[in-house]
Structures are given as C-alpha cells and as structure tokens.
Protein backbone atom coordinates (compact mmCIF):
# COMPACT_ATOMS: atom_id res chain seq x y z
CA UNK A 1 10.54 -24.06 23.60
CA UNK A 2 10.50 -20.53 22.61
CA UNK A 3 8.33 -17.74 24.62
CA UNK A 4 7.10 -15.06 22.16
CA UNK A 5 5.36 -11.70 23.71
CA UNK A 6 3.68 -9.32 21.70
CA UNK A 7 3.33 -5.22 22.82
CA UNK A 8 2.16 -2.34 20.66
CA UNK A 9 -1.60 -2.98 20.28
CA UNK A 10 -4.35 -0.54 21.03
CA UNK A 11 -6.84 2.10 19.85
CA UNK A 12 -6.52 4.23 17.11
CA UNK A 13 -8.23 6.80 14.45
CA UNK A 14 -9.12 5.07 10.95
CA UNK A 15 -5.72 6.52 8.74
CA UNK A 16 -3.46 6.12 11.89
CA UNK A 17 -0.96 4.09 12.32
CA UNK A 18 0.72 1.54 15.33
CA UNK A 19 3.86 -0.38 14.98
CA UNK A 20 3.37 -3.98 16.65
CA UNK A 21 6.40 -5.76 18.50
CA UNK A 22 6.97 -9.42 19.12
CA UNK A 23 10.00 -10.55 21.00
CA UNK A 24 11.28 -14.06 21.12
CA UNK A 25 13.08 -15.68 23.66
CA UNK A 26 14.46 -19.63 24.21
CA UNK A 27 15.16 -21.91 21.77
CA UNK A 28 15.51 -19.55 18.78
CA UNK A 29 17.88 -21.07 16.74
CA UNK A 30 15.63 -23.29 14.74
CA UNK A 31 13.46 -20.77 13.98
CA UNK A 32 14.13 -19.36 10.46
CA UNK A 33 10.27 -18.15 10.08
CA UNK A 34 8.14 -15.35 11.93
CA UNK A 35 5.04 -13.68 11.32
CA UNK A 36 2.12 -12.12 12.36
CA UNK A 37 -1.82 -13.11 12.24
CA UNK A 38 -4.78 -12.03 13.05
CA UNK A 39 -8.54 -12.80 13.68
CA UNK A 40 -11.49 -10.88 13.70
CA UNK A 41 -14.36 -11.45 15.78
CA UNK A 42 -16.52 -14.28 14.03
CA UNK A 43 -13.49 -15.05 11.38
CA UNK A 44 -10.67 -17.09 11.12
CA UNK A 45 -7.34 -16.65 11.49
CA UNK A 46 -5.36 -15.24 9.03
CA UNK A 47 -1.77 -14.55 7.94
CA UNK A 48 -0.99 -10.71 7.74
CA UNK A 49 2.71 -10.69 7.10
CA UNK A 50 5.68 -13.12 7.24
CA UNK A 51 9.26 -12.71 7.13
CA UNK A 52 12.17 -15.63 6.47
CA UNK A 53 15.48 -15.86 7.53
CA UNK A 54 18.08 -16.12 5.48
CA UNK A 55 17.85 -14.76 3.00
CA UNK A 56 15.51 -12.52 4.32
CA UNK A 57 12.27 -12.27 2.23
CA UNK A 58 9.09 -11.05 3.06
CA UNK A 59 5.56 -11.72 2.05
CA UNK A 60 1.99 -9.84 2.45
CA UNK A 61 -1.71 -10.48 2.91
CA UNK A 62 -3.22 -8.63 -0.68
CA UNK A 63 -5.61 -6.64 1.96
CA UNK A 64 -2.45 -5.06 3.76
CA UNK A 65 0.30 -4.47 0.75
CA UNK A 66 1.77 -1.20 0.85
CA UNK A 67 0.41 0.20 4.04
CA UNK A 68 2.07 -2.34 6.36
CA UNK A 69 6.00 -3.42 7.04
CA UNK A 70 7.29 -6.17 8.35
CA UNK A 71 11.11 -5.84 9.49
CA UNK A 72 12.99 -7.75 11.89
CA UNK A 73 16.04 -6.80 14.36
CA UNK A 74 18.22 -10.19 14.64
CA UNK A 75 20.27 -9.05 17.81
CA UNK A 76 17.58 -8.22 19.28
CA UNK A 77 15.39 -11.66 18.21
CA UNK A 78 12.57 -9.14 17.74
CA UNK A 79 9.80 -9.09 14.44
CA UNK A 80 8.05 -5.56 14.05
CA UNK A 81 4.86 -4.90 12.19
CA UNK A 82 4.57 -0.99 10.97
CA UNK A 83 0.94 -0.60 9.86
CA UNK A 84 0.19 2.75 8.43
CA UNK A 85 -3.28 4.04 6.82
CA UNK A 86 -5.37 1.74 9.31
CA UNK A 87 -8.70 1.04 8.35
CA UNK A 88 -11.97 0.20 10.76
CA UNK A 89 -11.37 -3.65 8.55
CA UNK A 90 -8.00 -4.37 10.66
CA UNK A 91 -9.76 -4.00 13.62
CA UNK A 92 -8.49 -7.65 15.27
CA UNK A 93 -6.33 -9.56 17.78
CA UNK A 94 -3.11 -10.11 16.33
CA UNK A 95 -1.08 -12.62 16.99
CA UNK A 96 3.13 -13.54 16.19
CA UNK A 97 3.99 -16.81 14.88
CA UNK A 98 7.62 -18.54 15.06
CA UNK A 99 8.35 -21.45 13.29
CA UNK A 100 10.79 -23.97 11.32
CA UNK A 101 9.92 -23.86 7.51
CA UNK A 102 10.96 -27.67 7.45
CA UNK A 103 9.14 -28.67 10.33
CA UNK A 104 11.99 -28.97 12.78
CA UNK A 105 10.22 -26.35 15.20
CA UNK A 106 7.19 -24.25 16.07
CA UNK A 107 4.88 -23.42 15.58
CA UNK A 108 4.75 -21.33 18.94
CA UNK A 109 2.32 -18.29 18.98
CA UNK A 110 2.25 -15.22 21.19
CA UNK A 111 -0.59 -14.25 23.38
CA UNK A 112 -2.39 -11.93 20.79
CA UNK A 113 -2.59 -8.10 21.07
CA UNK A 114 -6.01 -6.01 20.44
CA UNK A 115 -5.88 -3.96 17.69
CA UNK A 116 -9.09 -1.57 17.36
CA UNK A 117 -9.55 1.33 14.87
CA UNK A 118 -12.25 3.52 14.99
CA UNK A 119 -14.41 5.20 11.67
C-alpha cells in the first residue's frame, strides 16, 4: 500500500499563488506515476498535472499551462504543484494520485486539499 498526504491548500487573492505538497510513503517502488487532480463543486474530477518517472516527463491540463509546475524531489518521495496567476476557476479540492503506468500498482489517492481563490 502506499499512504499519500497532501499540505499546502488554502485561501488566496485571484493572481496569487500556493505551492501544493504531496508526500508518499510505503510501497513506493512500483510507482513510476504521480499527479495531481481536482474537482469542483458540481464537476468531475479532473487531471491538472502529471509527472513520470524515468525519464521524467511532465504533462498539463490546457486550462493550467504556463502558470502551474509540477516538480518532484525523489529522496524525499515528494510531488509539488507551484500554481502561480490563480484564477477564481481553480477554486477546487485537489487531490494527488500515485500509480503504476502498467497497472502493477495504484491507483492510491490522497485525502484532497481545499483550494479557494477569491475575485
């Protein structure tokens, strides 16, 4: 099993900007996949950002290119989400994904973080 726990959510001014955390714990070692998501009130959930092991490569909801980052820190088994120029339209839990692209693992999810931004 692996245990993933999200921190960095909260309020914040449309244009600001919050960096999201999601640390991973257990059985790690099949993961080679981790991401974020998130759902609005009344919508469904979708994929923000991902990021793949190995070679690393990233990839990027259209709504979100170029004002949000996704990076990890392998020592540290930890995926961050930078998200600069927020807009009132992020406003959503988000939640981090782990998972085996070829199906050998996952996929686990965190416990979701708020995210609010205010017009």
């Amino acid at each position: 099993q692996v245990q993933l726990v999200e921190s960095g959510g909260g309020l914040v001014q449309a244009g600001g900007s919050l960096r999201l955390s999601c640390a991973a714990s257990g059985s790690t070692f099949n993961i080679n996949v981790m991401g974020w998501y998130r759902q609005a009130p009344g919508k469904q959930r979708e994929l923000v950002a991902s990021i793949s092991f190995r070679p690393s490569t990233t990839n990027y909801a259209d709504s979100v290119k170029g004002r949000f980052t996704i990076s990890r820190d392998s020592a540290k088994n930890t995926v961050y989400l930078q998200m600069n120029n927020l807009m009132p339209e992020d406003t959503a839990v988000y939640y981090c994904n782990a998972r085996n692209k070829y199906n050998l693992g996952g996929p686990y999810w965190g416990q979701g973080t708020q995210v609010t931004v205010s017009s």
